[in-house]
C-alpha atoms as a PDB file:
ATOM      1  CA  UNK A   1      98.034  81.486  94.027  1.00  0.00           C
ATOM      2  CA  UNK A   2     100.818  79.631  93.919  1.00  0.00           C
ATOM      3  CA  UNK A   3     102.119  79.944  90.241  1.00  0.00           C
ATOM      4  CA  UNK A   4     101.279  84.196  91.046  1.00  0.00           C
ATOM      5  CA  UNK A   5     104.067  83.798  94.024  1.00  0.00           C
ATOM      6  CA  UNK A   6     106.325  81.867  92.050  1.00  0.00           C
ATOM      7  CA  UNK A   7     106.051  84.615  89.293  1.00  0.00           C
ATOM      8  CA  UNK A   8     106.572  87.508  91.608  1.00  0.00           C
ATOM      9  CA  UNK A   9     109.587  85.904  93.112  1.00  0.00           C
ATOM     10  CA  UNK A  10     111.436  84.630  90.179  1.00  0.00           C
ATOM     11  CA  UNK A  11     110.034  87.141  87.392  1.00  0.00           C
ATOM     12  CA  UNK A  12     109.464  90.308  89.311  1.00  0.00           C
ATOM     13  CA  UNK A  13     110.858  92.788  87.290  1.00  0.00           C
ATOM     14  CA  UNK A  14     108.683  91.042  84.201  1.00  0.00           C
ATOM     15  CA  UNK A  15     105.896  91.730  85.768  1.00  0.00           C
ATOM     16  CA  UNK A  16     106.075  94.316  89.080  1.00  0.00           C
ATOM     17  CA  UNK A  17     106.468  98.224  87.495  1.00  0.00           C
ATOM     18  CA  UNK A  18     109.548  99.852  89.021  1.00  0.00           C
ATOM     19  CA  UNK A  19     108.408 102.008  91.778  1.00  0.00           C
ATOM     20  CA  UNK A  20     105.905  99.834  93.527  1.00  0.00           C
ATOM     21  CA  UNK A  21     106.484  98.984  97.234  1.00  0.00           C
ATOM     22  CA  UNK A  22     105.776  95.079  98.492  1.00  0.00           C
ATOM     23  CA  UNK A  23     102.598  96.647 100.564  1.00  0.00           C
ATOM     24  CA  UNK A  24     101.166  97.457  97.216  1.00  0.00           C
ATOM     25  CA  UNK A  25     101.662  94.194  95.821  1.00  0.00           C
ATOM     26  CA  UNK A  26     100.269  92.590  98.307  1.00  0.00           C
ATOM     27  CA  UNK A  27      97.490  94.928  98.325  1.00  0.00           C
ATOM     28  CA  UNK A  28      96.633  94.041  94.814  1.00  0.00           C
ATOM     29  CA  UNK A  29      97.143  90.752  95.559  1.00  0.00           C
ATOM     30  CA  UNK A  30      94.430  90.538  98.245  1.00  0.00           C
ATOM     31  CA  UNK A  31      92.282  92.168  96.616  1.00  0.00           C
ATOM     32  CA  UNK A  32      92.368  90.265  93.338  1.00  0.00           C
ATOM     33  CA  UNK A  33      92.131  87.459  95.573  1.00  0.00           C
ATOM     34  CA  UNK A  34      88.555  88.593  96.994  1.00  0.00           C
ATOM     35  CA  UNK A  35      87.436  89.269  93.456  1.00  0.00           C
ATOM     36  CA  UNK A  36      87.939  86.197  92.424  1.00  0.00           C
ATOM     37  CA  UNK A  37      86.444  84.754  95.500  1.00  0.00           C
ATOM     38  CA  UNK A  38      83.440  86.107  94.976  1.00  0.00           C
ATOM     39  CA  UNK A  39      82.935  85.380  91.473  1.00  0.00           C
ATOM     40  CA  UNK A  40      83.563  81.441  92.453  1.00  0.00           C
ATOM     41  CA  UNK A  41      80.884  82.125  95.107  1.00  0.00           C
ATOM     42  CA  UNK A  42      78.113  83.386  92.141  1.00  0.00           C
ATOM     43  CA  UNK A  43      78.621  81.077  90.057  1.00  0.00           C
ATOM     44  CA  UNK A  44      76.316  78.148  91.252  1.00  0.00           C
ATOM     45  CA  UNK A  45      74.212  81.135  91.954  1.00  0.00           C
ATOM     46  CA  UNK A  46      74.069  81.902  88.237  1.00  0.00           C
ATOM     47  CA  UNK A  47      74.403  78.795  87.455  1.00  0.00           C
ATOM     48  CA  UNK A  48      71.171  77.683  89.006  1.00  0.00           C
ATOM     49  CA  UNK A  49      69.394  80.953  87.521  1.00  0.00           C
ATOM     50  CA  UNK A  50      70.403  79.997  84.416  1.00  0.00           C
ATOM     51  CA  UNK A  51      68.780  76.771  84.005  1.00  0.00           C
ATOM     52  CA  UNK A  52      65.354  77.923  85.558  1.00  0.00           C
ATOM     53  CA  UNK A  53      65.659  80.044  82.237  1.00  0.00           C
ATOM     54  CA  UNK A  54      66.179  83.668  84.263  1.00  0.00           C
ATOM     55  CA  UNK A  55      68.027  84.750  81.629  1.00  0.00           C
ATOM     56  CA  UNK A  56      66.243  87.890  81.614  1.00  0.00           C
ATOM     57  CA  UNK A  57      66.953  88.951  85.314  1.00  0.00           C
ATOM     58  CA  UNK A  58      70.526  87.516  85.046  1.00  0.00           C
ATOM     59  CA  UNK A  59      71.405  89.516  81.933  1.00  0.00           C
ATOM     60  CA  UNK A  60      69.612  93.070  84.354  1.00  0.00           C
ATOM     61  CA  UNK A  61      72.176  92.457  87.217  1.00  0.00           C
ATOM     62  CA  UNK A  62      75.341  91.862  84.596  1.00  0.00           C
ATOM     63  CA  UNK A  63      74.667  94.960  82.896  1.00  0.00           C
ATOM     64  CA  UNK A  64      74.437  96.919  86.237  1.00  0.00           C
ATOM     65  CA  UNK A  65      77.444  95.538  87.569  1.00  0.00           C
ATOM     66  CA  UNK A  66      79.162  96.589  84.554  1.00  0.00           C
ATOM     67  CA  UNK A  67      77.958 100.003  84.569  1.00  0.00           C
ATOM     68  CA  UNK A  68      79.022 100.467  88.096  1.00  0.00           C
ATOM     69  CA  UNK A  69      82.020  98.798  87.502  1.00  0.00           C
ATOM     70  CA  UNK A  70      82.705 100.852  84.200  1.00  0.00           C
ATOM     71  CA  UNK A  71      82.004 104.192  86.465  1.00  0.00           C
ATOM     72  CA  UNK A  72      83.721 103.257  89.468  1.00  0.00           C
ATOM     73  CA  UNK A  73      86.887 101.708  87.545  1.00  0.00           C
ATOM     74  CA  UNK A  74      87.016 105.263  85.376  1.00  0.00           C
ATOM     75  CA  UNK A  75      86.841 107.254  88.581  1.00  0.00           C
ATOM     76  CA  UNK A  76      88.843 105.902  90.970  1.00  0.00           C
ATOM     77  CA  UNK A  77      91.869 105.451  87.773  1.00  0.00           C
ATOM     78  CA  UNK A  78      91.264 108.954  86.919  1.00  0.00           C
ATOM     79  CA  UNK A  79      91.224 110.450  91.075  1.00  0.00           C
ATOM     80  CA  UNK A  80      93.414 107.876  92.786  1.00  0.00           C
ATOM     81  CA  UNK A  81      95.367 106.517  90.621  1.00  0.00           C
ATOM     82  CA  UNK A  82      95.192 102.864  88.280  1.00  0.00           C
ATOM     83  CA  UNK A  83      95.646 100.734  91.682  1.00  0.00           C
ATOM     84  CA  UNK A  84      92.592 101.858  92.865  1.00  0.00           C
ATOM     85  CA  UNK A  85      90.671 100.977  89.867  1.00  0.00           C
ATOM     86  CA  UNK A  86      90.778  97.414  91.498  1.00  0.00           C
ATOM     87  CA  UNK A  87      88.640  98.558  94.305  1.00  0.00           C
ATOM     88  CA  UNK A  88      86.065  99.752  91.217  1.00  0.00           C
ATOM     89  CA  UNK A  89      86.113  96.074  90.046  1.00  0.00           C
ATOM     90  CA  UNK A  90      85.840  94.928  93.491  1.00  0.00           C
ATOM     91  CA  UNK A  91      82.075  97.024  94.415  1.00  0.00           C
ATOM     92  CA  UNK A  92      81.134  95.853  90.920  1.00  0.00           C
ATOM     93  CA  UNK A  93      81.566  92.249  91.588  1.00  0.00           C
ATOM     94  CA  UNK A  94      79.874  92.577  95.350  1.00  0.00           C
ATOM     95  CA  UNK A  95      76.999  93.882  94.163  1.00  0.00           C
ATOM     96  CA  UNK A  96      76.208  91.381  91.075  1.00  0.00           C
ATOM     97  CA  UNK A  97      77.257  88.613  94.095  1.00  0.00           C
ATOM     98  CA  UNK A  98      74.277  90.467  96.380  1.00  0.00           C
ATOM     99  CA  UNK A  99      72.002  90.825  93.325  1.00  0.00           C
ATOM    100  CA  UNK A 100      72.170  86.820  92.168  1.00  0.00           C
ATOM    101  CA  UNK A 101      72.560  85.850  96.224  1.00  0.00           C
ATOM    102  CA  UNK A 102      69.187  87.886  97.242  1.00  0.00           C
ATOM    103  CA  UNK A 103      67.163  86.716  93.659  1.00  0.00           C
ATOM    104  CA  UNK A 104      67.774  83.010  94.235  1.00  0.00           C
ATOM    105  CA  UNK A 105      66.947  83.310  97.978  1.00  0.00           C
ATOM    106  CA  UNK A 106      63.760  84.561  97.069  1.00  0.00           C
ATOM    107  CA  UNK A 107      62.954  82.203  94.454  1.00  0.00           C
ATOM    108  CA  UNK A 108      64.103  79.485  96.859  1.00  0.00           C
ATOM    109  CA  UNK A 109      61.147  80.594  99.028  1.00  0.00           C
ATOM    110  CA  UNK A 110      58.597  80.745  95.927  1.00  0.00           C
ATOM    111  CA  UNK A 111      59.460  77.155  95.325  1.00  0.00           C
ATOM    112  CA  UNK A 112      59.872  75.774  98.987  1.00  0.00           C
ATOM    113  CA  UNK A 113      63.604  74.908  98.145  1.00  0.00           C
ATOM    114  CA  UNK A 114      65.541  73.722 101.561  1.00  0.00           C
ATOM    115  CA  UNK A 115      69.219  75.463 100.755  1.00  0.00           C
ATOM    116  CA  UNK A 116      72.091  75.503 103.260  1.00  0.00           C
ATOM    117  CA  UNK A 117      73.048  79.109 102.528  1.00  0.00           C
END
């Protein structure tokens, strides 16, 4: 986050399109910032599916997530405008996050795991 604001400040017109207000940059910012969020939050999630050899159910929920993704990301480009695609990428990634989080909740029952979350 850091190296991002340093960019923006000193190499704005590099990287900022002509045109866009500082509400939209933060905007993007924010929400780029809860994208990533949730992908550091899935991946012990994934992580732990992946070595009890769910490949199988993992692969399911990554190719949903990208079709909704895909769809939304198309749609809201093509009806709002390219900023909004974000918000595509952003239902995409929330529910592959609900997908893994519910799964390994369940299995946590199955095997009597004690889990913070």
């Amino acid at each position: 986050i850091l190296f991002g604001g340093i960019a923006i400040i000193f190499f704005s017109d590099l990287i900022i399109k002509e045109g866009y207000g500082f509400n939209v940059i933060v905007s993007v910012m924010i929400v780029y910032g809860i994208i990533n969020f949730l992908k550091c939050f899935r991946v012990p999630s994934s992580a732990y599916l992946q070595a009890n050899g769910e490949f199988k159910q993992l692969s399911i929920f990554t190719m949903r997530s990208a079709l909704i993704t895909l769809s939304l990301v198309i749609f809201f480009s093509y009806v709002l405008g390219p900023l909004w695609s974000l918000v595509g990428i952003l239902l995409g990634e929330l529910y592959i996050s609900g997908k893994i989080y519910f799964y390994v909740q369940k299995s946590f029952k199955i095997y009597k795991v004690d889990w913070p979350l």
